[in-house]
N, C-alpha and C. Protein backbone atom coordinates (compact mmCIF):
# COMPACT_ATOMS: atom_id res chain seq x y z
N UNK A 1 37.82 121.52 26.57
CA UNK A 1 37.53 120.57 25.52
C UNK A 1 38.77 120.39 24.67
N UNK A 2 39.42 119.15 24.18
CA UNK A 2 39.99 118.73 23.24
C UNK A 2 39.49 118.34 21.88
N UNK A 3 40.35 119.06 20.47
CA UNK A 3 39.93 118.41 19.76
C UNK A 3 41.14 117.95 19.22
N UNK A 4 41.10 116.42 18.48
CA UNK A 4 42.05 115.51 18.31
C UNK A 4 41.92 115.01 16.83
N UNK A 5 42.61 115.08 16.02
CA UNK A 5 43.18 115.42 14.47
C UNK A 5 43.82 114.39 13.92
N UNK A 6 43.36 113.48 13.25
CA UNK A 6 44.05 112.54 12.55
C UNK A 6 44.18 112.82 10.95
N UNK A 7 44.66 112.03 10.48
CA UNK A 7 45.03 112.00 9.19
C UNK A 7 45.21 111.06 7.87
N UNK A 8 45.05 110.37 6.96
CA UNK A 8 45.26 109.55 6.49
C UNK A 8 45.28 109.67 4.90
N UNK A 9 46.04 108.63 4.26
CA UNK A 9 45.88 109.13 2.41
C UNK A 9 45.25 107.80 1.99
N UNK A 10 44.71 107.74 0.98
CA UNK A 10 44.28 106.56 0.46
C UNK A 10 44.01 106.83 -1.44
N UNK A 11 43.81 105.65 -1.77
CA UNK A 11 43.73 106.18 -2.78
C UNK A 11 42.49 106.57 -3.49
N UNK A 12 42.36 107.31 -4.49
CA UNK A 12 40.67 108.63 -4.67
C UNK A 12 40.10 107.28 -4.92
N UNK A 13 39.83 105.98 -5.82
CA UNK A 13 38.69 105.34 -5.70
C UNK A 13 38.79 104.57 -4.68
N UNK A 14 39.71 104.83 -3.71
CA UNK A 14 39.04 103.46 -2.45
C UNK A 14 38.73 104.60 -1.13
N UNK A 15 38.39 106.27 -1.86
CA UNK A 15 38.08 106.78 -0.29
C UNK A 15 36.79 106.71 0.09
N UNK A 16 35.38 106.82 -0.70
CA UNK A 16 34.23 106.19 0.27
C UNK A 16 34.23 104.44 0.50
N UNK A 17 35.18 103.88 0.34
CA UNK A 17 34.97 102.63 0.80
C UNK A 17 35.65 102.63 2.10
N UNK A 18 36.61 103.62 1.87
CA UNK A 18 37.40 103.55 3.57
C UNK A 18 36.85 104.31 4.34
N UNK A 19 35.80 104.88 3.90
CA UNK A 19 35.03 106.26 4.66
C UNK A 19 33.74 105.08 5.88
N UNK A 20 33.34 104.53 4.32
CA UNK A 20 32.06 103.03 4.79
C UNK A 20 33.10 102.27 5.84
N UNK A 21 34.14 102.29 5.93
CA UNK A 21 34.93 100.95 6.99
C UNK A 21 34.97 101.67 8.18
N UNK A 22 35.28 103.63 7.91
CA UNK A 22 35.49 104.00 9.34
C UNK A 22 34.36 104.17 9.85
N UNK A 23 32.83 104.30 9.55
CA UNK A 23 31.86 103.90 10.02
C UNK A 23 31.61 103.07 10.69
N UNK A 24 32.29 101.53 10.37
CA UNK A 24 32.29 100.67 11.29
C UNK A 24 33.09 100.12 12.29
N UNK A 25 34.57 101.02 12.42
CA UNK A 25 35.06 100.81 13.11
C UNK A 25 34.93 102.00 14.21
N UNK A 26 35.69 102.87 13.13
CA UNK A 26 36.39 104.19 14.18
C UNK A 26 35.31 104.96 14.77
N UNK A 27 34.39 105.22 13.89
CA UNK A 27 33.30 106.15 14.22
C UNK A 27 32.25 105.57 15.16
N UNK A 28 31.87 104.33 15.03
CA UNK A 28 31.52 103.24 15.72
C UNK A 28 32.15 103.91 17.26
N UNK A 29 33.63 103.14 17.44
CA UNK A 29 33.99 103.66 18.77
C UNK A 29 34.16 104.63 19.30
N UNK A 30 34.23 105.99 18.38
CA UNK A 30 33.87 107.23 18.99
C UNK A 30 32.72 107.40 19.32
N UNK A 31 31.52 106.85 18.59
CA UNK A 31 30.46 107.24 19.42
C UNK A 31 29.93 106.24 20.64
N UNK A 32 30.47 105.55 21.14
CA UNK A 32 30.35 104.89 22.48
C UNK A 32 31.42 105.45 23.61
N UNK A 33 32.35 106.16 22.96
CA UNK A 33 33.58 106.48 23.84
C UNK A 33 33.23 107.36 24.94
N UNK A 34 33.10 107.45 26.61
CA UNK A 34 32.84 108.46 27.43
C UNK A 34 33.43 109.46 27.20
N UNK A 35 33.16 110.18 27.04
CA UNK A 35 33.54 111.99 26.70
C UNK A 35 33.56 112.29 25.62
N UNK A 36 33.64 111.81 24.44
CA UNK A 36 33.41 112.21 23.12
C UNK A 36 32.50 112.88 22.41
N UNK A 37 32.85 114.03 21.84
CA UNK A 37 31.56 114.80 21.80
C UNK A 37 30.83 114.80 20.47
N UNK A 38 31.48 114.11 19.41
CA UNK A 38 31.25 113.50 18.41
C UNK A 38 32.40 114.16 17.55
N UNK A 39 32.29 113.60 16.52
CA UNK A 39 33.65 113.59 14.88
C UNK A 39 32.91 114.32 13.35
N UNK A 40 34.26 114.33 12.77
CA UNK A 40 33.57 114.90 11.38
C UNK A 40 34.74 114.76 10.45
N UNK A 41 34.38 113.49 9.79
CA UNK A 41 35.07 113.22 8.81
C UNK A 41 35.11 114.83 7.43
N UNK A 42 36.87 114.80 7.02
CA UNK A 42 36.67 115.18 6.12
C UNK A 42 37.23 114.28 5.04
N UNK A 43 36.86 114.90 3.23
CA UNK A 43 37.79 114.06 2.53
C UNK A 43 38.12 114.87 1.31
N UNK A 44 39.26 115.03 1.19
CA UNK A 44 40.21 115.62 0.11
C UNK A 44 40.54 115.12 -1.33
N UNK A 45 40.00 115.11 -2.27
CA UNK A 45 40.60 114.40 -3.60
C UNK A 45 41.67 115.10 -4.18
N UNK A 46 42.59 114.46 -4.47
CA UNK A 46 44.10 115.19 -5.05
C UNK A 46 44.41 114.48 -5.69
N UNK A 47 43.87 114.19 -7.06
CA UNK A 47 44.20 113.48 -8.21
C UNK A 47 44.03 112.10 -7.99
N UNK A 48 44.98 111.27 -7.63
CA UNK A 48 44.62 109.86 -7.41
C UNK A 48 44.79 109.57 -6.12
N UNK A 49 44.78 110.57 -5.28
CA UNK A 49 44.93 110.44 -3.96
C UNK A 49 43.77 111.26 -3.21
N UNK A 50 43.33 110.56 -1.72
CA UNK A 50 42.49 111.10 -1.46
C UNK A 50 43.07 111.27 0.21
N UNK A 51 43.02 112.70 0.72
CA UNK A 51 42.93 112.57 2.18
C UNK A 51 41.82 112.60 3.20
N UNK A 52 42.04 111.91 3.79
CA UNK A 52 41.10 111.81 5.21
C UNK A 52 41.40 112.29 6.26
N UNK A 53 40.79 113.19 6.78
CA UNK A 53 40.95 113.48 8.21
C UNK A 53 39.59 113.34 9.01
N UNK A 54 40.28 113.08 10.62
CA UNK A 54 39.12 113.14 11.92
C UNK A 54 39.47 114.18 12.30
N UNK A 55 38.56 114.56 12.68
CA UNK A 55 38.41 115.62 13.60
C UNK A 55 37.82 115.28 14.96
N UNK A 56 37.81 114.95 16.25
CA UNK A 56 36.87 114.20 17.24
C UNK A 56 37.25 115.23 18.26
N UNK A 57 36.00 115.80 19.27
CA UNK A 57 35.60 116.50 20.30
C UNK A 57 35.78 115.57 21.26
N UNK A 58 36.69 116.17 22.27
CA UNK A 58 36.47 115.17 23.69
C UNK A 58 36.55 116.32 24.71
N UNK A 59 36.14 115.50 26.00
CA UNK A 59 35.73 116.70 27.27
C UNK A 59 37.01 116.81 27.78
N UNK A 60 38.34 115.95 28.01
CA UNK A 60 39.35 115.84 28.78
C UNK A 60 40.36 115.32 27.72
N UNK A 61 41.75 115.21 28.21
CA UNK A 61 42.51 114.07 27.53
C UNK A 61 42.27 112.89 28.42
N UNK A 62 41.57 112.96 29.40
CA UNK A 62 41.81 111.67 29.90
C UNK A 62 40.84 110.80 29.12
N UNK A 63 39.60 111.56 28.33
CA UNK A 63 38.82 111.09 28.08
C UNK A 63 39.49 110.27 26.96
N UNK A 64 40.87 111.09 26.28
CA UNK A 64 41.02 110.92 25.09
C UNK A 64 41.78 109.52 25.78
N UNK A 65 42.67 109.74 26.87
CA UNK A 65 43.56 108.06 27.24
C UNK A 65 42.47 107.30 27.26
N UNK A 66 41.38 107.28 27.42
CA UNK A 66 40.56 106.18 27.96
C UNK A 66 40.58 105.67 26.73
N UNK A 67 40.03 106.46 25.61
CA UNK A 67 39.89 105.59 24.18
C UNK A 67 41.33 105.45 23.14
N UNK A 68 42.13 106.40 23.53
CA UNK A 68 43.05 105.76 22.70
C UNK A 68 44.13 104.85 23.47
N UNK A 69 44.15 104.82 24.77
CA UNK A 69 45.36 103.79 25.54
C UNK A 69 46.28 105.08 26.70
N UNK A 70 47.42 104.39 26.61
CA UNK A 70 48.60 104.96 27.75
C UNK A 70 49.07 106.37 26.70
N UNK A 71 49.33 105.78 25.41
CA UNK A 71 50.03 107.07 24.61
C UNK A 71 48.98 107.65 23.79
N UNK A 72 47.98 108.65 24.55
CA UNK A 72 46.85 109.38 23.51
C UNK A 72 47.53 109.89 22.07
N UNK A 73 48.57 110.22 22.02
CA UNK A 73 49.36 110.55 20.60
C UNK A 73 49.56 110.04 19.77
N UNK A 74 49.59 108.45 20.16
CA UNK A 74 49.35 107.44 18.88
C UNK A 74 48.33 107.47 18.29
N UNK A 75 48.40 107.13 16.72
CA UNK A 75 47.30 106.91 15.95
C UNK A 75 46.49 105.55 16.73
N UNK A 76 44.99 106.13 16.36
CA UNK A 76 44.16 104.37 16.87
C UNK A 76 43.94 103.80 15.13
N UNK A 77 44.34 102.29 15.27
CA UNK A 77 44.46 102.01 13.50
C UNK A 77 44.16 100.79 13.80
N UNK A 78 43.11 100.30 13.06
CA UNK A 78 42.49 98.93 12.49
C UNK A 78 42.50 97.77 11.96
N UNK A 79 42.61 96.93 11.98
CA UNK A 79 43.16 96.09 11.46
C UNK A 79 43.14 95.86 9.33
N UNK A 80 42.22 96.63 9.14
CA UNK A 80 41.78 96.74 7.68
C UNK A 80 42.55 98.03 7.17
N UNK A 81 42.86 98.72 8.23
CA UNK A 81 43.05 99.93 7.75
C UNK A 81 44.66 100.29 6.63
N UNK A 82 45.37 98.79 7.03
CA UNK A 82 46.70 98.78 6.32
C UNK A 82 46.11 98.42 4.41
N UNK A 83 44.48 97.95 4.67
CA UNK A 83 44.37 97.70 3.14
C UNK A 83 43.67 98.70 2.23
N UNK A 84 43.57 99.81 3.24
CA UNK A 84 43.07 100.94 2.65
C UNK A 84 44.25 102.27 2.16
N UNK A 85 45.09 102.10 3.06
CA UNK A 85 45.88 103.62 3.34
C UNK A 85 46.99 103.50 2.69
N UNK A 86 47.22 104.41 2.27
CA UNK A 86 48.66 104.75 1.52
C UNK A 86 49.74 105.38 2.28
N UNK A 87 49.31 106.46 3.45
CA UNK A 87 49.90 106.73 4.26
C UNK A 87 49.13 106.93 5.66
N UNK A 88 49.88 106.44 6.63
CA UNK A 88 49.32 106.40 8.15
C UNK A 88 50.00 106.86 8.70
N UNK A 89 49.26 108.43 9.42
CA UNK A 89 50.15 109.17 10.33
C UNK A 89 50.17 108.48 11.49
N UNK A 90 51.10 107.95 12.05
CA UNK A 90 51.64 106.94 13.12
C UNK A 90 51.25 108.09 14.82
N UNK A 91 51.10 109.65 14.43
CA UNK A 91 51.00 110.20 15.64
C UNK A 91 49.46 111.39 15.19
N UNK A 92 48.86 111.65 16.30
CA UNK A 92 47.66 112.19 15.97
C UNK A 92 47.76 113.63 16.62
N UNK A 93 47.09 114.90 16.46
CA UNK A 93 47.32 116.42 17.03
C UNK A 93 46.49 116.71 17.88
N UNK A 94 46.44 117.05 19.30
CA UNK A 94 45.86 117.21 20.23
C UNK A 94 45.23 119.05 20.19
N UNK A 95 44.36 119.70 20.45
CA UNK A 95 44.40 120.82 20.31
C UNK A 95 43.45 121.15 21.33
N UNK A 96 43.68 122.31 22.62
CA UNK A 96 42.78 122.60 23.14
C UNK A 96 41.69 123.41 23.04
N UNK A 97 40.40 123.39 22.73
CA UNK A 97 39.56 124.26 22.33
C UNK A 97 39.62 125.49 23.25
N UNK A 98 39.29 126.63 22.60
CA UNK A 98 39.53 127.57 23.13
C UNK A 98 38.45 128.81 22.65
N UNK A 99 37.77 128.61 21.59
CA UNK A 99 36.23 128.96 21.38
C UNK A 99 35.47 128.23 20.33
N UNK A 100 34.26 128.18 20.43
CA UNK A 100 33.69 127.65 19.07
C UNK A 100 32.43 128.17 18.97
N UNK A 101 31.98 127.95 18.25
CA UNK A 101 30.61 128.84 17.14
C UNK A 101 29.68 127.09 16.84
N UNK A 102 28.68 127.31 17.54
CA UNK A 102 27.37 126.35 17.10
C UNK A 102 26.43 126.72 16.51
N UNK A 103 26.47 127.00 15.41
CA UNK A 103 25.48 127.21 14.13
C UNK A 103 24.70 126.10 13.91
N UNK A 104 24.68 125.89 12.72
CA UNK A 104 23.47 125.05 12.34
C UNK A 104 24.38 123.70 12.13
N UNK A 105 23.15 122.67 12.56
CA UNK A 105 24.08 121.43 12.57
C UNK A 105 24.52 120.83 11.15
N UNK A 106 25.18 120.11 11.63
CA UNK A 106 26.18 119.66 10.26
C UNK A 106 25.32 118.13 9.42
N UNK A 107 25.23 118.08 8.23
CA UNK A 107 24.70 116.99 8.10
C UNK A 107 25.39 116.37 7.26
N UNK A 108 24.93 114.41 7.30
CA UNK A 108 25.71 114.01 6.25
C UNK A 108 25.66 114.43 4.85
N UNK A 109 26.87 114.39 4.18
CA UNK A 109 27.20 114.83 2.97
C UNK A 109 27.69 113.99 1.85
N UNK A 110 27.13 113.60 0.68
CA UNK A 110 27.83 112.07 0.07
C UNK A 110 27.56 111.51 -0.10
């Protein structure tokens, strides 16, 4: 299993509005994506800045080329997403799972 790590800054009052957009984009296409085992937004407030990260489960990298293209390392970025972000990590962190702990499920929060 892969898990795949993005990143993003925005600013603290526009992060549940960019949270509501990745709902309809990003999260949207992760959950149709073959192999994806689902995501988990986090979000960081740091004064007037807020970070975002994905976190997304996939079974393969191929699973991950299928949804992100030829270069899985590129960020996948939206067309709205330049009116949200302050900073866009242009490359995303691949990590191979190597154990995990399934406790109790995670619910929305917010």
């Amino acid at each position: 299993m892969i898990a795949r790590v993005w990143r993003g800054i925005t600013a603290a009052d526009k992060a549940d509005a960019y949270i509501g957009y990745l709902r309809e984009t990003a999260l949207a296409d992760y959950a149709k994506a073959p192999g994806n085992r689902g995501v988990t937004v986090f979000k960081r407030i740091q004064g007037e800045h807020a970070e975002i990260v994905l976190l997304s489960m996939w079974d393969s990298m191929d699973a991950v080329r299928a949804f992100a293209g030829g270069n899985p390392d590129r960020s996948v970025l939206y067309p709205e997403d330049e009116n949200y972000l302050l900073e866009m990590e242009p490359l995303v962190r691949h990590y191979e799972v190597v154990e995990s702990f399934a406790g109790t499920p995670i619910r929305h929060f917010g």
